[in-house]
N, C-alpha and C. Protein backbone atom coordinates (compact mmCIF):
# COMPACT_ATOMS: atom_id res chain seq x y z
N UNK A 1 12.74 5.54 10.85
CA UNK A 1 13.07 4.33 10.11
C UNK A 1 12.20 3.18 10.59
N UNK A 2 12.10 2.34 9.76
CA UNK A 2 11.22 1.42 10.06
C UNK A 2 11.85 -0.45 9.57
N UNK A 3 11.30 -0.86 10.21
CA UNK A 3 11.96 -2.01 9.91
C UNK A 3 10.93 -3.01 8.79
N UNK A 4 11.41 -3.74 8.55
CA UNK A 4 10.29 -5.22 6.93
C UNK A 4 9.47 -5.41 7.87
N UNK A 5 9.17 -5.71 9.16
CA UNK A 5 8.47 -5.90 9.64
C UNK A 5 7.17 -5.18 9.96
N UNK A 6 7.52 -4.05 10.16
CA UNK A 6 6.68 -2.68 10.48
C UNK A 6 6.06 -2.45 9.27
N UNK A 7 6.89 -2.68 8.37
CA UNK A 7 6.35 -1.80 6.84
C UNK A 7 5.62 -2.77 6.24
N UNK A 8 5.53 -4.12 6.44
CA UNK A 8 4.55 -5.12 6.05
C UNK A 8 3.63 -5.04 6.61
N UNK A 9 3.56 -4.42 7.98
CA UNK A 9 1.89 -4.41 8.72
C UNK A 9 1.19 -3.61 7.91
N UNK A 10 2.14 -2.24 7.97
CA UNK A 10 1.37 -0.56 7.16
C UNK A 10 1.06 -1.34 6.29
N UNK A 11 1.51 -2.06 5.09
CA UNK A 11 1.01 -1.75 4.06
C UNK A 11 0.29 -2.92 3.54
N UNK A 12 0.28 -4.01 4.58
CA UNK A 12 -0.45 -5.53 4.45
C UNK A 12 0.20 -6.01 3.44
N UNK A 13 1.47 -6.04 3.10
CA UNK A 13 1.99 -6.80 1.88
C UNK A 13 3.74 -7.58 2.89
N UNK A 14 3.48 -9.29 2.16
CA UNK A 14 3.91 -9.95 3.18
C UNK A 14 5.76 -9.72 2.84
N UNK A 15 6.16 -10.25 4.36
CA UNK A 15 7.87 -9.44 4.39
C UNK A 15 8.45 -10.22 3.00
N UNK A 16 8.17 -11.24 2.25
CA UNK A 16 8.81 -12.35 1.46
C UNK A 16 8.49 -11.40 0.08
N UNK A 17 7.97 -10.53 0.08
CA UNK A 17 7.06 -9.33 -1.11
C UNK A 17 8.26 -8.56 -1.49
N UNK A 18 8.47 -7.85 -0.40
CA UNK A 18 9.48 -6.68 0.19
C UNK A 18 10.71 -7.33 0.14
N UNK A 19 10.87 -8.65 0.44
CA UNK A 19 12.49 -8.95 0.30
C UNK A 19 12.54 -8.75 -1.12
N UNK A 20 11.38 -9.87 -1.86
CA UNK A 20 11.55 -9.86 -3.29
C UNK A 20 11.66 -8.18 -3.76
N UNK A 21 10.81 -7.31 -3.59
CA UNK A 21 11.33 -6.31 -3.77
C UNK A 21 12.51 -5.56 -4.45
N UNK A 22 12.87 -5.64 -3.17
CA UNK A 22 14.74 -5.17 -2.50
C UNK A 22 16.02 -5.99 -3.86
N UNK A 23 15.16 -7.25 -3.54
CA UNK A 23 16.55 -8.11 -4.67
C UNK A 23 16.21 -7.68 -6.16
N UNK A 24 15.12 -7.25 -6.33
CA UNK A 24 14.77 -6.49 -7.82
C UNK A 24 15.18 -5.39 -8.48
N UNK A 25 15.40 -4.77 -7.07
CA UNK A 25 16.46 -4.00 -7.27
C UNK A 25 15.37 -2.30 -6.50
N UNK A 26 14.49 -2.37 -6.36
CA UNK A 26 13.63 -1.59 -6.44
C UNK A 26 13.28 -0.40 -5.32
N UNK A 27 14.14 -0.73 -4.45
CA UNK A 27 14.85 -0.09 -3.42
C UNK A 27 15.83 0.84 -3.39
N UNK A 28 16.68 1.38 -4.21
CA UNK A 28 17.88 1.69 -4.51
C UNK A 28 18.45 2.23 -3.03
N UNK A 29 18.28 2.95 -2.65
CA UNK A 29 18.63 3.52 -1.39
C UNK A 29 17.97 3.07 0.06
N UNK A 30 18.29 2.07 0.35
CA UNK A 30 17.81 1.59 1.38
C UNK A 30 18.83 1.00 1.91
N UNK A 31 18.78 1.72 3.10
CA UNK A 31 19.56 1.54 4.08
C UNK A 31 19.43 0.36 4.62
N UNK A 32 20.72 -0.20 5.04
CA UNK A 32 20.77 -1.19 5.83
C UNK A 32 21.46 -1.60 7.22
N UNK A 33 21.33 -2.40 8.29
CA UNK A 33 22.37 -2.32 9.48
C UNK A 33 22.59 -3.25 9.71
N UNK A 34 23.92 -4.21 9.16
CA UNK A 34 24.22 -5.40 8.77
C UNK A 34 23.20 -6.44 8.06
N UNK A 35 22.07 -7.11 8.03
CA UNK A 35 21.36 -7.79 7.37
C UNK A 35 19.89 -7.46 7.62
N UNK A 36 19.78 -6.11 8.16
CA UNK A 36 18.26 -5.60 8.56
C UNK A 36 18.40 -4.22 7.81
N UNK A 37 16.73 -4.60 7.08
CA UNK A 37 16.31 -3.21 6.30
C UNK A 37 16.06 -2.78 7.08
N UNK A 38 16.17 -1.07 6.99
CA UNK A 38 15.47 0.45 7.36
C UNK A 38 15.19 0.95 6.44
N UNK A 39 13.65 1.05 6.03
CA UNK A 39 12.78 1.27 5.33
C UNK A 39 12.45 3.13 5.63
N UNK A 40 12.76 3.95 4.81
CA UNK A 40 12.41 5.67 5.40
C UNK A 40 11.65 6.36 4.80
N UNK A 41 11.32 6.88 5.08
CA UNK A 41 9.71 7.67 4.23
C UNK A 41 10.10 7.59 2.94
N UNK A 42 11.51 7.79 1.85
CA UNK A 42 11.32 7.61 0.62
C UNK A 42 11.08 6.14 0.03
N UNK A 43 11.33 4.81 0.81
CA UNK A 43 10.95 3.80 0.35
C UNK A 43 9.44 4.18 0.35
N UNK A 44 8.67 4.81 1.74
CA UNK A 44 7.52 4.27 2.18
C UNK A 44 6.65 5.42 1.08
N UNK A 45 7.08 5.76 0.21
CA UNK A 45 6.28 6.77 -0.59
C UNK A 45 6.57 6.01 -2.21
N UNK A 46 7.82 5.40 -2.30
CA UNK A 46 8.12 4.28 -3.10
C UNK A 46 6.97 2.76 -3.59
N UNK A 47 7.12 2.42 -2.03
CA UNK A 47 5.65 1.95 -1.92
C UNK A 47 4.55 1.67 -2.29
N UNK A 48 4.05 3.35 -2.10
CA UNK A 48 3.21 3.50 -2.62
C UNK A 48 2.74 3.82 -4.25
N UNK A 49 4.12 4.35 -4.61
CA UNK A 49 3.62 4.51 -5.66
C UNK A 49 3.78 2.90 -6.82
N UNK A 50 4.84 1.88 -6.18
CA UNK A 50 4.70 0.32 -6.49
C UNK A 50 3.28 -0.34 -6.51
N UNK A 51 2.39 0.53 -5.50
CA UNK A 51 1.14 -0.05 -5.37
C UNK A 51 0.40 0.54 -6.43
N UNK A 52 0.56 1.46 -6.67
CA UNK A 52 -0.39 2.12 -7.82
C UNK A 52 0.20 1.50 -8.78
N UNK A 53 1.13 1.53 -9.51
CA UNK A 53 1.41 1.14 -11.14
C UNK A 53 1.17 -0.62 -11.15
N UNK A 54 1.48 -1.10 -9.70
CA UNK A 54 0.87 -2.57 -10.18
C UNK A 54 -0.58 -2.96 -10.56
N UNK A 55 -1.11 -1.84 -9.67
CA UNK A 55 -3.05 -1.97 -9.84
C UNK A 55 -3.30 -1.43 -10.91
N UNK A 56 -2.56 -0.40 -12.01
CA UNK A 56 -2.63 -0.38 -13.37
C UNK A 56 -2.25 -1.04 -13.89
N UNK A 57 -1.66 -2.33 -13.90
CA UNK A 57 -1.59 -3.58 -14.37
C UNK A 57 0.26 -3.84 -14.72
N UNK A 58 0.52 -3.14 -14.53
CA UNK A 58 2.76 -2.49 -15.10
C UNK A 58 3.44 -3.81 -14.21
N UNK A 59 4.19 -4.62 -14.73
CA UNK A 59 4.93 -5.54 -14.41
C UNK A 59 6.04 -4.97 -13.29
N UNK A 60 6.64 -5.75 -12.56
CA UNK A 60 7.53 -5.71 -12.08
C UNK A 60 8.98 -4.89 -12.84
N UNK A 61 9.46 -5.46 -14.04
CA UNK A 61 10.15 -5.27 -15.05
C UNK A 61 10.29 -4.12 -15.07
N UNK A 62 8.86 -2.97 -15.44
CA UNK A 62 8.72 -1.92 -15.69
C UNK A 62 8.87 -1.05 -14.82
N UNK A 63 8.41 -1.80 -13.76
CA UNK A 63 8.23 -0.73 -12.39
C UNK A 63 10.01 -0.15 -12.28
N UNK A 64 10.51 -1.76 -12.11
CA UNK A 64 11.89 -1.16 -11.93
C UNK A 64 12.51 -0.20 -12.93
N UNK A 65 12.09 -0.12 -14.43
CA UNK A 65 12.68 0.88 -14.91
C UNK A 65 11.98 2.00 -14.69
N UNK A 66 11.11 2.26 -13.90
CA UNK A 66 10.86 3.65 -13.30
C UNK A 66 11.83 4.05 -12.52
N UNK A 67 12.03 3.09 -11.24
CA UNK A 67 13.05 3.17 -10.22
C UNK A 67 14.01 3.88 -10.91
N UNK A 68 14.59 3.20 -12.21
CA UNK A 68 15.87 3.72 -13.05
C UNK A 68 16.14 4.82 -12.97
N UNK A 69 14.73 5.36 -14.06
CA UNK A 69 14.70 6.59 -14.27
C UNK A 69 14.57 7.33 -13.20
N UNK A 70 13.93 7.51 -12.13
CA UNK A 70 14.13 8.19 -10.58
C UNK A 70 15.04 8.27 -10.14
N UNK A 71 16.20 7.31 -10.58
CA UNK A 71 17.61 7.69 -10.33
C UNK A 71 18.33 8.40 -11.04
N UNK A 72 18.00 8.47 -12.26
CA UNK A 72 18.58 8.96 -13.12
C UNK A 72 18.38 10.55 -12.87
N UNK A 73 17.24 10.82 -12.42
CA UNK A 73 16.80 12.26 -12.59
C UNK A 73 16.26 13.39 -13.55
N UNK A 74 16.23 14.15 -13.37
CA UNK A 74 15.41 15.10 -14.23
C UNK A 74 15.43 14.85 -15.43
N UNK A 75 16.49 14.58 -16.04
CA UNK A 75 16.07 14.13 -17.55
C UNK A 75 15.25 13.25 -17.97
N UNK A 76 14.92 12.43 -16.65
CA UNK A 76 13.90 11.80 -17.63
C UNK A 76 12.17 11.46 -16.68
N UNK A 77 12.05 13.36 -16.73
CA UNK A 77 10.68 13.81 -16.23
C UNK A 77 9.79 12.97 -17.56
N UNK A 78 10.00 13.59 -18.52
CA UNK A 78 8.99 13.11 -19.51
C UNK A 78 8.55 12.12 -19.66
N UNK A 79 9.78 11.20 -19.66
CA UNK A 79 9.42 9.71 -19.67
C UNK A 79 8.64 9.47 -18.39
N UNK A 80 9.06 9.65 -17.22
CA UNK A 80 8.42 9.21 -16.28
C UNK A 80 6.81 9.68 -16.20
N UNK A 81 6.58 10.75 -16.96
CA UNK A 81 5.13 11.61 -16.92
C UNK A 81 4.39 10.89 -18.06
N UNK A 82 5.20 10.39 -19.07
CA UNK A 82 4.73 9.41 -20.11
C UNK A 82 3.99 8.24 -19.59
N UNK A 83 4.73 7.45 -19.00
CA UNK A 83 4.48 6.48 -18.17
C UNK A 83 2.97 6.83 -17.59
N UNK A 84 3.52 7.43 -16.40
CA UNK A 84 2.01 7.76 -15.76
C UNK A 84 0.74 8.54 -16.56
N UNK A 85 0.82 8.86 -17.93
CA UNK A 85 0.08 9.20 -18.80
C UNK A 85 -0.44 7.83 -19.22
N UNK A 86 0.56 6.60 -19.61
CA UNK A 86 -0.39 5.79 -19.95
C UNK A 86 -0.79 5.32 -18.95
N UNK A 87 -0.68 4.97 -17.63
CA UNK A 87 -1.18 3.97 -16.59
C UNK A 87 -2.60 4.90 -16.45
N UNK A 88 -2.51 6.33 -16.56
CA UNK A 88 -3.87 6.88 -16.21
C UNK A 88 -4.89 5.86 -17.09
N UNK A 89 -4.63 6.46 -18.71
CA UNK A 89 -5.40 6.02 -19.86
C UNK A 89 -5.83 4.22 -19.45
N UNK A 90 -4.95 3.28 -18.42
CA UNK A 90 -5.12 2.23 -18.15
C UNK A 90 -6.28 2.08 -16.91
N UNK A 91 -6.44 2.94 -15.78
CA UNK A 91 -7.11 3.22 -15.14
C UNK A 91 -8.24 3.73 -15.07
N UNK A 92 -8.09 4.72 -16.34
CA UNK A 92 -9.61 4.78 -16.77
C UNK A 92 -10.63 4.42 -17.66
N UNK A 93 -9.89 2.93 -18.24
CA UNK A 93 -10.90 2.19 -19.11
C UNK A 93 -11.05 1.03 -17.85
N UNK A 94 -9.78 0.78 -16.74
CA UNK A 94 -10.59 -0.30 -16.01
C UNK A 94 -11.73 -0.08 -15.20
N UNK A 95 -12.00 1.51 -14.66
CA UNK A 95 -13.03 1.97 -14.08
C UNK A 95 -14.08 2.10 -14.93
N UNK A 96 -13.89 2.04 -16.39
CA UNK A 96 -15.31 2.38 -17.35
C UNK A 96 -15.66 0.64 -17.04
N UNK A 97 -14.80 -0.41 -17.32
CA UNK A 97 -15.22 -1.92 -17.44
C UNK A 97 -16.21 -1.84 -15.96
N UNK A 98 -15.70 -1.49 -14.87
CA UNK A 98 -16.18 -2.13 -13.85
C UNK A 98 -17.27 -1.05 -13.60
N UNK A 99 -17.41 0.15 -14.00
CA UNK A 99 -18.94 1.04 -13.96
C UNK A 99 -19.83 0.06 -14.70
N UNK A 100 -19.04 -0.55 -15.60
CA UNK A 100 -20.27 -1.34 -16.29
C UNK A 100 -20.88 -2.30 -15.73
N UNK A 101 -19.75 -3.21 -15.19
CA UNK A 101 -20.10 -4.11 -14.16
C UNK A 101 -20.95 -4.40 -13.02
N UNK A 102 -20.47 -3.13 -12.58
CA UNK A 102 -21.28 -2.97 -11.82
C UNK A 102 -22.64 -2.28 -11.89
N UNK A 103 -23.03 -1.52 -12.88
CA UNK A 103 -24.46 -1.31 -13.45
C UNK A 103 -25.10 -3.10 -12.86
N UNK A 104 -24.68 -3.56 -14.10
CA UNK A 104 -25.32 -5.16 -14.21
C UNK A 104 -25.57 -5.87 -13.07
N UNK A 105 -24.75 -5.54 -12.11
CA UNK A 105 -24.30 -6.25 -10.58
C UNK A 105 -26.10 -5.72 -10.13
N UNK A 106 -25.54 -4.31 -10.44
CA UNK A 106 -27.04 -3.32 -9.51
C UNK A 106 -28.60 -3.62 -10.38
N UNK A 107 -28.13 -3.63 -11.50
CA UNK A 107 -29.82 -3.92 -12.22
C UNK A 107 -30.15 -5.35 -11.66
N UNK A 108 -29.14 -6.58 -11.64
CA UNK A 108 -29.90 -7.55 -11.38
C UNK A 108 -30.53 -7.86 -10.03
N UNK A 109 -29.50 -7.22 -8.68
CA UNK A 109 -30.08 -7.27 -7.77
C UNK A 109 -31.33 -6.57 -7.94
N UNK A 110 -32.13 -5.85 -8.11
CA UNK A 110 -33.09 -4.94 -8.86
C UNK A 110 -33.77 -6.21 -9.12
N UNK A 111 -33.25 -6.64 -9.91
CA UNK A 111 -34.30 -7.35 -10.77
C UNK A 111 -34.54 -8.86 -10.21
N UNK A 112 -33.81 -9.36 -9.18
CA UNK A 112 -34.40 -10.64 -8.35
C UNK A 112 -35.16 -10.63 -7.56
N UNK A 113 -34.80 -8.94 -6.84
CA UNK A 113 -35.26 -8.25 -5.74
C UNK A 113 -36.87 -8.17 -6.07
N UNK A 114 -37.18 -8.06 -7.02
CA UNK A 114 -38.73 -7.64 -7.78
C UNK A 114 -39.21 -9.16 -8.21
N UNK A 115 -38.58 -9.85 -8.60
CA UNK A 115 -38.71 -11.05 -9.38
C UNK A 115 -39.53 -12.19 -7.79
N UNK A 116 -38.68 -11.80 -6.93
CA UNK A 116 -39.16 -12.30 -5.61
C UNK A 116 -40.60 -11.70 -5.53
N UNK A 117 -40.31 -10.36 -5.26
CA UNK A 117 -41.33 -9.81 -4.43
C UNK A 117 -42.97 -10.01 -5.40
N UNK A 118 -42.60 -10.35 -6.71
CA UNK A 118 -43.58 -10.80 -7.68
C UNK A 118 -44.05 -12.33 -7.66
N UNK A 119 -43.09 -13.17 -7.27
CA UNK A 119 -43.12 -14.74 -7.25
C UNK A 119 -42.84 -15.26 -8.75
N UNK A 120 -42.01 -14.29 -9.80
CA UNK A 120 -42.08 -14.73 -10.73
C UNK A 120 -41.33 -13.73 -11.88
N UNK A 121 -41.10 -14.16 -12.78
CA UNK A 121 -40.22 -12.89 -14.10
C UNK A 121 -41.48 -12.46 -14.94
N UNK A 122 -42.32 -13.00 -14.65
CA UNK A 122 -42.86 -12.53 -16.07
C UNK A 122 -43.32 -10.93 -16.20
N UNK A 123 -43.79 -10.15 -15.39
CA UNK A 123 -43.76 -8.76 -15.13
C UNK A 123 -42.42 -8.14 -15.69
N UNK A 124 -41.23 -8.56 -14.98
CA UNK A 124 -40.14 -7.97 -15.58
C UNK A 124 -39.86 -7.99 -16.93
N UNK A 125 -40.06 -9.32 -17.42
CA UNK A 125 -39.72 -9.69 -18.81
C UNK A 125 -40.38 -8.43 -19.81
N UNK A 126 -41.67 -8.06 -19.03
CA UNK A 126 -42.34 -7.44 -20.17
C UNK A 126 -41.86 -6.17 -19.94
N UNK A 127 -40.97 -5.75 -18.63
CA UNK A 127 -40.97 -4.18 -18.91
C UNK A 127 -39.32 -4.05 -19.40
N UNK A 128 -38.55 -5.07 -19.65
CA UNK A 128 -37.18 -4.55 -20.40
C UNK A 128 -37.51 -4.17 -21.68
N UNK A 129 -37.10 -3.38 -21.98
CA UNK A 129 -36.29 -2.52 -21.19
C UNK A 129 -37.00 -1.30 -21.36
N UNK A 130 -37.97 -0.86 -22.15
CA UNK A 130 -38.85 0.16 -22.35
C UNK A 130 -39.49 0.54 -20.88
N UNK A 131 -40.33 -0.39 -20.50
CA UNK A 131 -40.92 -0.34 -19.09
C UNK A 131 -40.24 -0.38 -17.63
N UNK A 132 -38.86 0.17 -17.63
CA UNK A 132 -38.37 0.07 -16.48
C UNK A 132 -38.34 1.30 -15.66
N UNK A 133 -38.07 1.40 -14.49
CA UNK A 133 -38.59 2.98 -13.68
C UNK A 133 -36.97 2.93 -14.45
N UNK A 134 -37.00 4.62 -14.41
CA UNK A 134 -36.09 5.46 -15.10
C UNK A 134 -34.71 5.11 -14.45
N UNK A 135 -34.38 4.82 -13.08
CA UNK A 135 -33.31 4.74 -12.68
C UNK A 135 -32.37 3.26 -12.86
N UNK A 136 -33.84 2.76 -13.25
CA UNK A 136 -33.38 1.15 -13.13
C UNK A 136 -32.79 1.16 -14.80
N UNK A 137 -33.93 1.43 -15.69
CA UNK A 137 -33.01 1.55 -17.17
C UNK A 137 -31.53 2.37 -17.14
N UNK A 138 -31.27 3.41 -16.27
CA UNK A 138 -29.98 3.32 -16.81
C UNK A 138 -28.90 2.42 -16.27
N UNK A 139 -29.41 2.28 -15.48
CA UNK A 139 -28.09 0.49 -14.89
C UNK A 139 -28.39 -0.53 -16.22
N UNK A 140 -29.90 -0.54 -16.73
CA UNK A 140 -29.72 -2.10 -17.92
C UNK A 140 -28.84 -1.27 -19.15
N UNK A 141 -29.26 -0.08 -19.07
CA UNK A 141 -28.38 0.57 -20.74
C UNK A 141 -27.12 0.38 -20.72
N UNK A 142 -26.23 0.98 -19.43
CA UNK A 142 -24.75 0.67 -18.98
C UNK A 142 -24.75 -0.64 -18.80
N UNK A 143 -25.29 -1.50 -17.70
CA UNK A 143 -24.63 -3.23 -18.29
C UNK A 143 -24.76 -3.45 -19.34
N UNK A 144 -25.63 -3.04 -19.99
CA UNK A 144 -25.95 -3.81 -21.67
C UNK A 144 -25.03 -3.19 -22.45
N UNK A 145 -23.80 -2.35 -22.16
CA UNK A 145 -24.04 -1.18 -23.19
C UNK A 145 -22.04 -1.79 -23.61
């Protein structure tokens, strides 16, 4: 068992997070010993999975009706597999945005990097995008794209 204290270091999220948490309801089984949480591997796997559906973007609101349904139990596998069906489909257009992003991030360093070492754009200018070494066009096709 672990105490708000302990479980805010693990997981760098501050104890005022975790209280809010708890009063959300999002805890269901968490033990207590008069006004101190004990946090036990099923919060601390709880957790984690709070951390994932928020970084797919899922409100608080929602999260807790996962909690629900986790209480509820097996009947409502589907829904819960639903759920994580769409947070995937959410996860993998934010990784397509930021592949893109980061193309652009990488072509331009590329391209200041040269722009320096030239004293100037005008070389570059002329090789976008036809004239670029092969590795460098596919970072401008993906940022551009």
């Amino acid at each position: 068992m672990y105490s708000i204290g302990q479980v805010s270091e693990m997981f760098g999220i501050p104890v005022s997070t975790l209280r809010y948490y708890d009063k959300e309801g999002l805890f269901p089984n968490l033990e207590r010993s008069g006004s101190t949480r004990r946090f036990g591997e099923g919060e601390l796997e709880l957790l984690r999975v709070i951390d994932c559906l928020k970084k797919t973007g899922l409100e608080i609101r929602d999260i807790k009706r996962f909690v629900d349904m986790v209480q509820e139990g097996p009947s409502t596998y589907a829904a819960r597999k639903e759920l994580f069906e769409a947070r995937k489909v959410q996860a993998e257009e934010e990784i397509e945005r930021m592949q893109k992003a980061l193309a652009m991030v990488k072509f331009k360093c590329w391209y200041y990097e040269t722009a320096q070492k030239d004293g100037g754009e005008e070389r570059l200018w002329e090789m976008i995008p036809d004239g670029l070494p092969k590795d460098i066009r596919k970072l401008y096709d993906l940022g551009h794209s």
